[in-house]
N, C-alpha and C. Protein backbone atom coordinates (compact mmCIF):
# COMPACT_ATOMS: atom_id res chain seq x y z
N UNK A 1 5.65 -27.74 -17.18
CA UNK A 1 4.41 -27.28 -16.57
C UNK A 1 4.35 -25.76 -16.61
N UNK A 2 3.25 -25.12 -16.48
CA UNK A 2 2.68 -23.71 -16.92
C UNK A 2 2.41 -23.56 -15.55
N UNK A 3 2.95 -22.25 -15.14
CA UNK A 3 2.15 -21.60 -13.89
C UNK A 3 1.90 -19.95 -13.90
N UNK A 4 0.59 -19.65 -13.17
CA UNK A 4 -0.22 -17.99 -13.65
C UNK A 4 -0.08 -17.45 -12.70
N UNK A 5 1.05 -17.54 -12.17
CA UNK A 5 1.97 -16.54 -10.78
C UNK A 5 1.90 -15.41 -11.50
N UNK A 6 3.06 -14.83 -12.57
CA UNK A 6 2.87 -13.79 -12.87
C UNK A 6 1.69 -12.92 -13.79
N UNK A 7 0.94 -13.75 -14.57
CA UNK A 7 0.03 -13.76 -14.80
C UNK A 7 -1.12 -13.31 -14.14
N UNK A 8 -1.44 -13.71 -13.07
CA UNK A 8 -2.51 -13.65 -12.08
C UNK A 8 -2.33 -11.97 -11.74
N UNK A 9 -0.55 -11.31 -11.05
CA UNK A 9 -0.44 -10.12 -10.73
C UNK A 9 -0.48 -9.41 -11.58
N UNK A 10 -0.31 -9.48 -12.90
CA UNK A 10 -0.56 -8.69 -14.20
C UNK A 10 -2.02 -8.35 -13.85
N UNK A 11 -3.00 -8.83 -13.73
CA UNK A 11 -4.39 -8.76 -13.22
C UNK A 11 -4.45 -7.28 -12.20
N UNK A 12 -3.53 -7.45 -11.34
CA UNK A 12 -3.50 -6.08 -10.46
C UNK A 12 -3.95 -4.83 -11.15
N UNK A 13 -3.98 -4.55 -12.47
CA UNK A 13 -4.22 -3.44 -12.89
C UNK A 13 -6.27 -3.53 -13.09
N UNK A 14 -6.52 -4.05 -12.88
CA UNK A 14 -8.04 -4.16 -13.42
C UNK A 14 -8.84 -4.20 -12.05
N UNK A 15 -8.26 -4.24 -10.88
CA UNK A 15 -9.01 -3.65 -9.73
C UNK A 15 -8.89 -2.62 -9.63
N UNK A 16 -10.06 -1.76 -9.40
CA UNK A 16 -9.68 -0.36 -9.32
C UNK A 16 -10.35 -0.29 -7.62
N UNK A 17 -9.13 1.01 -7.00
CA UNK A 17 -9.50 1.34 -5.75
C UNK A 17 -10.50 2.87 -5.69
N UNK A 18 -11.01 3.15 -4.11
CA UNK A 18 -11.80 3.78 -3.96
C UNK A 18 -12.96 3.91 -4.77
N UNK A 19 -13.65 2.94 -4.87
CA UNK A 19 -14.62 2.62 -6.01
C UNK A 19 -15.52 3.24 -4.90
N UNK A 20 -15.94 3.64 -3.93
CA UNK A 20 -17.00 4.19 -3.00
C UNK A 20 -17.44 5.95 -2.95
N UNK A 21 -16.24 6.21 -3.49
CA UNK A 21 -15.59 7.68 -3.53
C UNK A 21 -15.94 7.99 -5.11
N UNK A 22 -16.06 9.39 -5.76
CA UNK A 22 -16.28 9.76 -6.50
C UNK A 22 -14.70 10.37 -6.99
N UNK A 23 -14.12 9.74 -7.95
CA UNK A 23 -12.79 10.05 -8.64
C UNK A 23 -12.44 11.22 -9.89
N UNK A 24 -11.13 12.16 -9.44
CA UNK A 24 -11.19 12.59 -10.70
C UNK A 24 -10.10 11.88 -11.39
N UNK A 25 -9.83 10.99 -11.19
CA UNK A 25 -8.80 9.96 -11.45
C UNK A 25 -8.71 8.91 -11.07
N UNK A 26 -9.30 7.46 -12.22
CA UNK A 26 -8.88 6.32 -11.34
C UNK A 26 -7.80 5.51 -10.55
N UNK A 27 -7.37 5.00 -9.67
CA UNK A 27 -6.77 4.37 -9.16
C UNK A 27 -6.63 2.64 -9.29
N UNK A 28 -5.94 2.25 -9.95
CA UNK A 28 -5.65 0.54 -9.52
C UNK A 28 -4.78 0.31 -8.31
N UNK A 29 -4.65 -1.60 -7.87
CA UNK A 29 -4.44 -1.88 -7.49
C UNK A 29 -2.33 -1.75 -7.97
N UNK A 30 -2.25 -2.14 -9.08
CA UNK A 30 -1.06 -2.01 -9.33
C UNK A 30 -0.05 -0.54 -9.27
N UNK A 31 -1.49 0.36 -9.45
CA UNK A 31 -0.39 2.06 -9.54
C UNK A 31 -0.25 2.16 -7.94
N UNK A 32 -1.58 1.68 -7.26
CA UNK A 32 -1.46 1.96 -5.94
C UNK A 32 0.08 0.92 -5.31
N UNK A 33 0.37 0.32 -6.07
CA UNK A 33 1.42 -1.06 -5.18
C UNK A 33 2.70 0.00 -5.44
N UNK A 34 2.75 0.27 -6.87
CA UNK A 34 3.77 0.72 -7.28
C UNK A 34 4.41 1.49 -6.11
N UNK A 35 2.99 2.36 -6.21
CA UNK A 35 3.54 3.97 -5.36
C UNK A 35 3.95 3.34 -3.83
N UNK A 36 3.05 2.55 -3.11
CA UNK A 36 3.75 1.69 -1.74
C UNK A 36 4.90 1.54 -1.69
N UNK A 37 5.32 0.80 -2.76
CA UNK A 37 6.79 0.27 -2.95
C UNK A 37 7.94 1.80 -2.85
N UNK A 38 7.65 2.16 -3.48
CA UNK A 38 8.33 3.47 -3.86
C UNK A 38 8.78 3.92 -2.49
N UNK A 39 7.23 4.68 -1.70
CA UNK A 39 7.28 5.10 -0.60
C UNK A 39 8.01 4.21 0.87
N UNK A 40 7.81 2.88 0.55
CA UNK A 40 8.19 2.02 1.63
C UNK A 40 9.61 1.96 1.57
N UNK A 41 10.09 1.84 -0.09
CA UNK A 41 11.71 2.04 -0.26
C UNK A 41 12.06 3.61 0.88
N UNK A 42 11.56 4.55 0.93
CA UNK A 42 12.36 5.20 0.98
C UNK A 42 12.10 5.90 2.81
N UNK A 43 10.78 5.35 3.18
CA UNK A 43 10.59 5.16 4.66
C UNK A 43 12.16 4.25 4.97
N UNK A 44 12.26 3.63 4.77
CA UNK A 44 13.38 2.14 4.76
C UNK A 44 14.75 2.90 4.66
N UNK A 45 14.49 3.97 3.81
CA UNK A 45 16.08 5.01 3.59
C UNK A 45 16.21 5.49 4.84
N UNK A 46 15.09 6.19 5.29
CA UNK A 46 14.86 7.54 5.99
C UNK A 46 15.67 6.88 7.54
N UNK A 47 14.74 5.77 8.03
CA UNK A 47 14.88 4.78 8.84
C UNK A 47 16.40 4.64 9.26
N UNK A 48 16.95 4.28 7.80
CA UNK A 48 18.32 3.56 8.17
C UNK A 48 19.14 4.66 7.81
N UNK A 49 19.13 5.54 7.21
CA UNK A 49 20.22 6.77 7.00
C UNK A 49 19.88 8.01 7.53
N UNK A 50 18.83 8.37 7.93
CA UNK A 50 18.37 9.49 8.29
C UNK A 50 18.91 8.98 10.31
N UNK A 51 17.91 8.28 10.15
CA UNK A 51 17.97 7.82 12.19
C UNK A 51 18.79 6.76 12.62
N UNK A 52 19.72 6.02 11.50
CA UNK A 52 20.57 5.40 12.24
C UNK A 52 20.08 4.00 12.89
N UNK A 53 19.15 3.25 12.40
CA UNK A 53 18.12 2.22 12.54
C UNK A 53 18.08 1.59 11.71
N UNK A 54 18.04 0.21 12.02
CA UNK A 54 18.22 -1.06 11.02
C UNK A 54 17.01 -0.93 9.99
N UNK A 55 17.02 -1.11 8.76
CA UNK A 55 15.91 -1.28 7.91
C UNK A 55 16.99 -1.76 6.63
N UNK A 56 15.86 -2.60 5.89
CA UNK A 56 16.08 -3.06 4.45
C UNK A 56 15.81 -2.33 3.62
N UNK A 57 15.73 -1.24 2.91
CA UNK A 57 15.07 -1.01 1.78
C UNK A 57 14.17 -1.71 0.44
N UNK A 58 15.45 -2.74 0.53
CA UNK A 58 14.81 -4.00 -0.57
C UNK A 58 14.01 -4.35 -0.03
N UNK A 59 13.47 -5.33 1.11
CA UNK A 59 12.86 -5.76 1.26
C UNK A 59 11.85 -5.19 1.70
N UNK A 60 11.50 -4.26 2.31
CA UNK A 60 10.16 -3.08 2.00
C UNK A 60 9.90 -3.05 0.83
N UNK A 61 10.47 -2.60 -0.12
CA UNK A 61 9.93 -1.90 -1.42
C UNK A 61 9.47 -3.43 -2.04
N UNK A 62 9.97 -4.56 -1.55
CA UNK A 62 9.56 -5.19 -2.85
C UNK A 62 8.61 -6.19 -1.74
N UNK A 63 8.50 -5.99 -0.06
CA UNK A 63 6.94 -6.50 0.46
C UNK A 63 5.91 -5.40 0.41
N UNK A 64 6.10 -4.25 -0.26
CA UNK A 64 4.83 -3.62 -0.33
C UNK A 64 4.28 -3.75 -1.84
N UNK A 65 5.15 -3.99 -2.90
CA UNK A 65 4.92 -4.62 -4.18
C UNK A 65 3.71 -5.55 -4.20
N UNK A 66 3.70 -6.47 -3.47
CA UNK A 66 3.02 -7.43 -3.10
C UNK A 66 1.81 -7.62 -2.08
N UNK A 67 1.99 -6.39 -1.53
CA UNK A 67 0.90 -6.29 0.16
C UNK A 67 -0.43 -6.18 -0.52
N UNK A 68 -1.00 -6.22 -1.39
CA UNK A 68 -2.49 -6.13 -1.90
C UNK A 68 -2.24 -7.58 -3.23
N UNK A 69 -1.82 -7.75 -2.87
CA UNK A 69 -1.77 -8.92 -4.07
C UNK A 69 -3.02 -10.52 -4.06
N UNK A 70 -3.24 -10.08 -2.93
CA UNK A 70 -4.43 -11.03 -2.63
C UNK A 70 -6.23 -10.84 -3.15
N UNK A 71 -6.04 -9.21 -3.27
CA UNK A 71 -7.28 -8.54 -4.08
C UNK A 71 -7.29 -8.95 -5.15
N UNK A 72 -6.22 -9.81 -5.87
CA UNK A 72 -6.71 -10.56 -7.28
C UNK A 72 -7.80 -11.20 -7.34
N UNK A 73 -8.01 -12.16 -6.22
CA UNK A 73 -8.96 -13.02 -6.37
C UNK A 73 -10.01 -12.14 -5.36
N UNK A 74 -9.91 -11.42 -4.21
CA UNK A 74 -11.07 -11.02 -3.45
C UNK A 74 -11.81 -9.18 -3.98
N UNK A 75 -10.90 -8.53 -4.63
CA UNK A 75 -10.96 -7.38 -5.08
C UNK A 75 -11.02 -6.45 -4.14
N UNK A 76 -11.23 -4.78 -4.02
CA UNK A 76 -10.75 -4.13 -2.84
C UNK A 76 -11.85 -3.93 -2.17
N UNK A 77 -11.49 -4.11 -0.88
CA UNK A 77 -13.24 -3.99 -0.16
C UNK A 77 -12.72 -2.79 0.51
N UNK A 78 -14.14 -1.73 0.02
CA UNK A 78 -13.71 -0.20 0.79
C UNK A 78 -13.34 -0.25 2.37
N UNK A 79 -12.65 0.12 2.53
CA UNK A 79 -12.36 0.43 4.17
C UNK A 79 -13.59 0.41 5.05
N UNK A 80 -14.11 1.49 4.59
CA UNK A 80 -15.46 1.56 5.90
C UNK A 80 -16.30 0.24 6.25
N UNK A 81 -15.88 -0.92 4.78
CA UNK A 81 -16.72 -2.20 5.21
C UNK A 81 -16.04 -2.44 5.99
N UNK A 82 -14.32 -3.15 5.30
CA UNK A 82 -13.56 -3.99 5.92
C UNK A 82 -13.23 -3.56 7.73
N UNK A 83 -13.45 -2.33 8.05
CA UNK A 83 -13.08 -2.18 9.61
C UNK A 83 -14.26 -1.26 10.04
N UNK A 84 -15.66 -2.02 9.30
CA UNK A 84 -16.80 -1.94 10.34
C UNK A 84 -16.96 -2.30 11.91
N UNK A 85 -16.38 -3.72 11.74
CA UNK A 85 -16.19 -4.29 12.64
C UNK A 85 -15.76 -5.46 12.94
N UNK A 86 -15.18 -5.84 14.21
CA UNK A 86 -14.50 -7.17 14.31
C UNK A 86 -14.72 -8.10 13.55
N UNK A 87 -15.51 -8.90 13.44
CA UNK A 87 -15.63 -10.00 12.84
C UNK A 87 -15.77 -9.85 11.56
N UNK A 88 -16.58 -8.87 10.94
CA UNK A 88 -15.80 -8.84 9.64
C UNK A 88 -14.53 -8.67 9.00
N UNK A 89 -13.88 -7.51 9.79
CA UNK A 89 -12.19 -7.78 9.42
C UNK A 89 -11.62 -8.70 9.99
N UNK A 90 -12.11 -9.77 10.44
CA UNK A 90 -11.16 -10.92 11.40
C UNK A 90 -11.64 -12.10 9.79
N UNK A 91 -12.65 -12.28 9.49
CA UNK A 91 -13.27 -12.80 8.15
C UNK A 91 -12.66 -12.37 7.22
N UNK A 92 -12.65 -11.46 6.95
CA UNK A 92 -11.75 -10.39 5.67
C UNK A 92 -10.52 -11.29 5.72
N UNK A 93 -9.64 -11.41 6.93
CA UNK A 93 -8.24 -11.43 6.77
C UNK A 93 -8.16 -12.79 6.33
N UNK A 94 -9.16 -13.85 6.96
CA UNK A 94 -9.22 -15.24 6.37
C UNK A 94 -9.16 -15.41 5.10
N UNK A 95 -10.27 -14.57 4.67
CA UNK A 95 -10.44 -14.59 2.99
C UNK A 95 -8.86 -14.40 2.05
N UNK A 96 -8.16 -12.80 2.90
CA UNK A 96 -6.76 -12.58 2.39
C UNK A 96 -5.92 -14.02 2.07
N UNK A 97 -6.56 -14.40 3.67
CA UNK A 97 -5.42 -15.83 3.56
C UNK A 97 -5.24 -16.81 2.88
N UNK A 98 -6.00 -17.38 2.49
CA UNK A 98 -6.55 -18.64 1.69
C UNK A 98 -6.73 -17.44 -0.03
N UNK A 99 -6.85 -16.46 -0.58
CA UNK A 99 -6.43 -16.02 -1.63
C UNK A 99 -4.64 -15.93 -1.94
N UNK A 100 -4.23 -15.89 -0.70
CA UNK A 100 -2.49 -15.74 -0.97
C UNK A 100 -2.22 -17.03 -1.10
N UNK A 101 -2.79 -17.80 0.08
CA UNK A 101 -2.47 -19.42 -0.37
C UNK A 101 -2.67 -19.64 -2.08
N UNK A 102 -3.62 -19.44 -2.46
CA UNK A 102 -4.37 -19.82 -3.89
C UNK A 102 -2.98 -19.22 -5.08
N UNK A 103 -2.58 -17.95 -4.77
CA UNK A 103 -1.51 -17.25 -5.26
C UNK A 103 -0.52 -18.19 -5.33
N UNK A 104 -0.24 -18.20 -4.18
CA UNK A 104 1.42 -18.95 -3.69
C UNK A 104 1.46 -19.94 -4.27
N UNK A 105 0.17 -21.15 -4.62
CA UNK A 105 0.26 -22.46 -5.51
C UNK A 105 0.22 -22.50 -6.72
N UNK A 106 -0.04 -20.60 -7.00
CA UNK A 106 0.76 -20.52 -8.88
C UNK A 106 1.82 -20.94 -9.27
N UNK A 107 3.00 -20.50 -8.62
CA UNK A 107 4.24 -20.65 -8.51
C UNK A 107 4.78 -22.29 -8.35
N UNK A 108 6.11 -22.39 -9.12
CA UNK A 108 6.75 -23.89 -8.63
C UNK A 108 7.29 -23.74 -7.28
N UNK A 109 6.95 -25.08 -7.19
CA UNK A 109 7.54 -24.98 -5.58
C UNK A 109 8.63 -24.42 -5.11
N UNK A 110 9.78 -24.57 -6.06
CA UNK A 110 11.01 -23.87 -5.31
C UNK A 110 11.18 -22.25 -5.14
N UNK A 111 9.99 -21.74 -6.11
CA UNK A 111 9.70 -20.13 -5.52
C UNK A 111 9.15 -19.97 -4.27
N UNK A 112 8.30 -20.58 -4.06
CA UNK A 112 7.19 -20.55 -2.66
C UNK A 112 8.06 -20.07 -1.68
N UNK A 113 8.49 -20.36 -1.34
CA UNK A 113 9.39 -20.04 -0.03
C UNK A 113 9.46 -18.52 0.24
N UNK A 114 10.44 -17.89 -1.36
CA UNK A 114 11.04 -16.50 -1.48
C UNK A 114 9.55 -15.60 -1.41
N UNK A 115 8.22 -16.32 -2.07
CA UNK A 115 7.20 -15.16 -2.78
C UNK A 115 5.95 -15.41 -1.31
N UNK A 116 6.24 -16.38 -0.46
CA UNK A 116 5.74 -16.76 0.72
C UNK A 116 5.63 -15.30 1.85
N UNK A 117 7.14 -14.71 1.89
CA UNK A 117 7.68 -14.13 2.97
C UNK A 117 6.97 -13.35 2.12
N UNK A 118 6.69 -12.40 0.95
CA UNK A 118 6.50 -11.67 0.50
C UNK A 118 4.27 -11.10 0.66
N UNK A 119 4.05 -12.29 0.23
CA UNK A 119 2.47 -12.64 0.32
C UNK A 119 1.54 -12.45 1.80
N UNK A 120 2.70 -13.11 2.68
CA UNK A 120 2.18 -13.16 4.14
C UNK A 120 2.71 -12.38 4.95
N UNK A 121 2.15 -11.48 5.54
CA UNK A 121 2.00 -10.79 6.81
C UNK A 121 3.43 -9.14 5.90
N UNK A 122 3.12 -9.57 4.84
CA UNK A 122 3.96 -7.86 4.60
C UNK A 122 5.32 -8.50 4.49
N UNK A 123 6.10 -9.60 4.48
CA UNK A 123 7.30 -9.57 4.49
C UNK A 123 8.51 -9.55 6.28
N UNK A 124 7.24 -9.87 7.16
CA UNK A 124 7.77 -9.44 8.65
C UNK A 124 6.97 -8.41 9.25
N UNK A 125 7.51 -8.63 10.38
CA UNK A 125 7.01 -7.60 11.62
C UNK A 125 7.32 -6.36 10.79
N UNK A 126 8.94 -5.95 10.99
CA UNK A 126 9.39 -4.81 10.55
C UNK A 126 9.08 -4.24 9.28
N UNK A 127 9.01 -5.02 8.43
CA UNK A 127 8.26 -4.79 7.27
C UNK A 127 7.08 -4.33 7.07
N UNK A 128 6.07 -4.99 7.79
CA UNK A 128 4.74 -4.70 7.92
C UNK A 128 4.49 -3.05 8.35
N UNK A 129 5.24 -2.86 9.43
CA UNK A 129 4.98 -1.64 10.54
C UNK A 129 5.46 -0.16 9.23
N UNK A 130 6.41 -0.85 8.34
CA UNK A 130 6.93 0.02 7.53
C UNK A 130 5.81 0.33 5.93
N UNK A 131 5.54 -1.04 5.81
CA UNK A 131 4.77 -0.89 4.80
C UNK A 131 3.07 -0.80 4.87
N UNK A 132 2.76 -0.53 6.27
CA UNK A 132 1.73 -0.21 6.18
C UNK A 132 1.61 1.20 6.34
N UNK A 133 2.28 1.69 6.78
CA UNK A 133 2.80 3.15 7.20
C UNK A 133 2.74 4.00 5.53
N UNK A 134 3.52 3.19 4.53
CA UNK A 134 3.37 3.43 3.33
C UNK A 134 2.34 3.58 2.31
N UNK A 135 1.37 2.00 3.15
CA UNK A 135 0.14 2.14 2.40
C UNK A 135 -0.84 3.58 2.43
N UNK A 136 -0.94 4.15 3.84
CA UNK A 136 -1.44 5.26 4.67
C UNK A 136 -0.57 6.33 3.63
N UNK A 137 0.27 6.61 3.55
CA UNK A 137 0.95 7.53 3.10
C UNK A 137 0.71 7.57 1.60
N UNK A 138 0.67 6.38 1.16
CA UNK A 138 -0.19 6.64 -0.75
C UNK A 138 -1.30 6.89 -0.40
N UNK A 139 -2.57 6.38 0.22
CA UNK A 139 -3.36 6.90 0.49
C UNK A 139 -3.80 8.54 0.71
N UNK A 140 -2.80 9.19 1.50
CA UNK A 140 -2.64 10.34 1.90
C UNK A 140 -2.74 10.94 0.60
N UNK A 141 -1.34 10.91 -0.16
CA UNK A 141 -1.14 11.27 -1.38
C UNK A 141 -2.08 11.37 -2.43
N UNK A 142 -2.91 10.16 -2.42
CA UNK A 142 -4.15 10.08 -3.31
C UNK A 142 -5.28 11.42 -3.02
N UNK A 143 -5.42 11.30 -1.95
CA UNK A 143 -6.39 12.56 -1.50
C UNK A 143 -6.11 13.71 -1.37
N UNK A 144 -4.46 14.05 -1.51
CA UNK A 144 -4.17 15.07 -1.86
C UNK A 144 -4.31 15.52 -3.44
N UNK A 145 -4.15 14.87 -4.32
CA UNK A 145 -4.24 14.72 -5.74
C UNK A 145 -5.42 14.80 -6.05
N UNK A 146 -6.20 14.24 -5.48
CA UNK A 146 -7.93 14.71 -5.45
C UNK A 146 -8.38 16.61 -5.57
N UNK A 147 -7.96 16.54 -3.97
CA UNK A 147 -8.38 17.69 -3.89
C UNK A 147 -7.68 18.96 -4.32
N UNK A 148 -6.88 18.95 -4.88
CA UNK A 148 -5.95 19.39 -6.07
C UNK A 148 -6.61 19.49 -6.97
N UNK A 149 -6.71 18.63 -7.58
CA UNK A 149 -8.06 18.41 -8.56
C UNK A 149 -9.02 19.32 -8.40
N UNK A 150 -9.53 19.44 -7.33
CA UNK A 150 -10.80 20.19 -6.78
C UNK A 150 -12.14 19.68 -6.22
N UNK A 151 -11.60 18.33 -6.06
CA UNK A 151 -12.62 17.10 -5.71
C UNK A 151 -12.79 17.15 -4.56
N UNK A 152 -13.55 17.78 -3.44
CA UNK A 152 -13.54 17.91 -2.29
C UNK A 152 -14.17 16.47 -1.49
N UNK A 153 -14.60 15.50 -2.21
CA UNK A 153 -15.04 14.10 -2.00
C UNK A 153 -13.92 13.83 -0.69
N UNK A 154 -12.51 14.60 -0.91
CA UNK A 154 -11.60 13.75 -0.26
C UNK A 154 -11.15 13.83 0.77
N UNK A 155 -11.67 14.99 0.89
CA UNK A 155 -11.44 16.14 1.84
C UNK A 155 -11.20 15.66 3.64
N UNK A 156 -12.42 14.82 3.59
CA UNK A 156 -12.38 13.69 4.84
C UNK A 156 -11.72 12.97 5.00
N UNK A 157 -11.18 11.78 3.75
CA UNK A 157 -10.25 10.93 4.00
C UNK A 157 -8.84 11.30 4.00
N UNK A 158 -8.81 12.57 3.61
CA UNK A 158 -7.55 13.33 3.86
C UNK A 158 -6.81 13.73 5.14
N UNK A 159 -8.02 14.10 6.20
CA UNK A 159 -8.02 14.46 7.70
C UNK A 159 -8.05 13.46 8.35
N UNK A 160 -8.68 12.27 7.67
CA UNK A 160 -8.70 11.30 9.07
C UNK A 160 -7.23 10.65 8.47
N UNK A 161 -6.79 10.17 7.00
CA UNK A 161 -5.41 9.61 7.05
C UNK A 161 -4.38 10.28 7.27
N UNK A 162 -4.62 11.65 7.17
CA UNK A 162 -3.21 12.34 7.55
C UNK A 162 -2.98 12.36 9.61
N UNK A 163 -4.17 12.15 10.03
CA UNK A 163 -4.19 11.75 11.53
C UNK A 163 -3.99 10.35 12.16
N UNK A 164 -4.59 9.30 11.11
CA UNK A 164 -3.92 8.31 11.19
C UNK A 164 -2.59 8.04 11.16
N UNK A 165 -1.74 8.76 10.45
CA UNK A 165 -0.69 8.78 10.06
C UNK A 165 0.70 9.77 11.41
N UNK A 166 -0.03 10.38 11.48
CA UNK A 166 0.28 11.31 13.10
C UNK A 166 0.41 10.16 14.08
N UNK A 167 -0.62 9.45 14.64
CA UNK A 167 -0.82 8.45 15.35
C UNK A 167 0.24 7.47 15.28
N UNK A 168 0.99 7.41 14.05
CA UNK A 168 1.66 6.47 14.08
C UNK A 168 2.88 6.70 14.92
N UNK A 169 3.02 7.49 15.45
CA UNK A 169 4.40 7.73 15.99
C UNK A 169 5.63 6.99 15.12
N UNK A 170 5.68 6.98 14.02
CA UNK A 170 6.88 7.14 12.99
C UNK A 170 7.73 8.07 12.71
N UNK A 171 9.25 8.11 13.47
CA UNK A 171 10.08 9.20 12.93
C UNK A 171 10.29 9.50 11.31
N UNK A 172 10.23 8.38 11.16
CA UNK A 172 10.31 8.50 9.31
C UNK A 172 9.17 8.58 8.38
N UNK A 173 8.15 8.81 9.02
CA UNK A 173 6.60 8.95 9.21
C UNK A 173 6.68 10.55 9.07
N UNK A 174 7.11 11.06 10.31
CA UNK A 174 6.88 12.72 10.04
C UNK A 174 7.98 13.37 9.41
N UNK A 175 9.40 12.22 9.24
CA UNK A 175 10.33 13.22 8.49
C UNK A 175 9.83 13.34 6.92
N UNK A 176 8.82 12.17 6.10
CA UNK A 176 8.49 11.85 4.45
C UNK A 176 7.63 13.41 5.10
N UNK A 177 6.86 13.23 5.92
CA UNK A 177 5.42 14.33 5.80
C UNK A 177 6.28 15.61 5.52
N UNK A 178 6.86 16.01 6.57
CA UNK A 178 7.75 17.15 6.47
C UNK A 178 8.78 17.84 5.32
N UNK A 179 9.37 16.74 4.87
CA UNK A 179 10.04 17.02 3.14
C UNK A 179 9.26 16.61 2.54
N UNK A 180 8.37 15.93 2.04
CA UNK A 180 8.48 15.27 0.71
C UNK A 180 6.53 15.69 0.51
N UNK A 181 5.96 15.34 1.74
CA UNK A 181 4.55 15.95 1.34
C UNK A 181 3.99 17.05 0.78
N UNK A 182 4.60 18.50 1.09
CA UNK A 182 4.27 19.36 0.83
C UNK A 182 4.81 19.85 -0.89
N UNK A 183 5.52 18.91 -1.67
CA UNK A 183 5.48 19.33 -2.82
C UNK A 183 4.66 18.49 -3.68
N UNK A 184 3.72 17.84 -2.92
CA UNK A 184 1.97 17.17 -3.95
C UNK A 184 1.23 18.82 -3.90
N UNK A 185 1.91 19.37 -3.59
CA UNK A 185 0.64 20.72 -3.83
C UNK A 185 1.52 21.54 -4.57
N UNK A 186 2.65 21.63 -5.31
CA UNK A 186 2.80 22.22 -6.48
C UNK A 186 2.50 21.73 -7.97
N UNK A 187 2.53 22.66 -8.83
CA UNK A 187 2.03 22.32 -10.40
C UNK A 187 3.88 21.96 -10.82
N UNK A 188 3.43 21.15 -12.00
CA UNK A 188 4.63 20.58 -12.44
C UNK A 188 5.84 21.86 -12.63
N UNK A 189 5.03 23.27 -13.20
CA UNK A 189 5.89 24.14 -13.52
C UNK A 189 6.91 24.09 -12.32
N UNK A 190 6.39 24.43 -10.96
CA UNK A 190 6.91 24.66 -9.77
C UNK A 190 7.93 23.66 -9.09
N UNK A 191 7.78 22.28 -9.83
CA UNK A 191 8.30 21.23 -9.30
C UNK A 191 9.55 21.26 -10.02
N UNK A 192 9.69 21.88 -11.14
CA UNK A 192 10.78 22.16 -11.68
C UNK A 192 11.48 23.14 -11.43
């Protein structure tokens, strides 16, 4: 038997995000996962080697791999819809749900289990709190790269996610901001 598990996430590249926003660079769903993953790996470092606090690395980096994987079938609904208001993001999340279900029955059964934890709810509590933190933080990044660019489009979503991101009361939240943010504003020369 044939199943379009991996298939289906190969697809990740053909949603493109911030479709509401005026880009000097597009964004997919897959560069955006990538970079999650990346960032969630290393929230997950910061966490457990920096502060001395239980975290996985693996399993962050590879539930934020997956945390948009449901936009295959629903595609990305800009923010300002999805948390207009209650009942539409309470609807939204249904939709998520029953698209991950649809996902999860790509797969043979004896994967389901492993790509289950992965599909639903972020991989865990702890996971979630980490990899959404990550999502915010590519986000961040994106609008810094914007306005770098000179795209001042971003300028807003820059202030309200970098305050979102404040809000979070994450130690490993303000230790990434503190090292690692401030070199999206050098040119490659400088980064070298």
């Amino acid at each position: 038997m044939q199943y379009s598990f991996f298939a289906l996430i190969s697809r990740m590249r053909n949603i493109v995000r911030w479709s509401l926003m005026r880009n000097t660079f597009t964004e997919n769903v897959q560069e955006h996962s990538h970079m999650v993953a990346v960032v969630a790996h290393a929230l997950a470092v910061i966490r457990r080697d920096v502060f001395g606090q239980p975290a996985d690395p693996g399993n962050e980096a590879a539930a934020a791999l997956f945390h948009d994987a449901s936009e295959i079938f629903t595609g990305d609904l800009p923010t300002p819809i999805k948390y207009f208001d209650p009942d539409i993001m309470t609807a939204y999340k249904r939709v998520e749900s029953v698209a991950s279900g649809k996902l999860l029955s790509s797969l043979p059964e004896e994967m389901r289990p492993a790509y289950d934890k992965l599909l639903s709810s972020n991989g865990g509590s702890e996971a979630s709190a980490i990899v959404k933190a990550a999502d915010k933080l590519s986000a961040y990044i994106k609008c810094l790269e914007e306005l770098k660019s000179g795209n001042q489009e971003f300028r807003l979503a820059a202030e309200q996610t970098r305050a979102k991101l404040q809000a979070m009361n994450m130690p490993e939240v303000s230790y990434f901001m503190e090292h690692f943010i401030p070199s999206f504003d050098l040119t490659l020369d400088e980064l070298n």
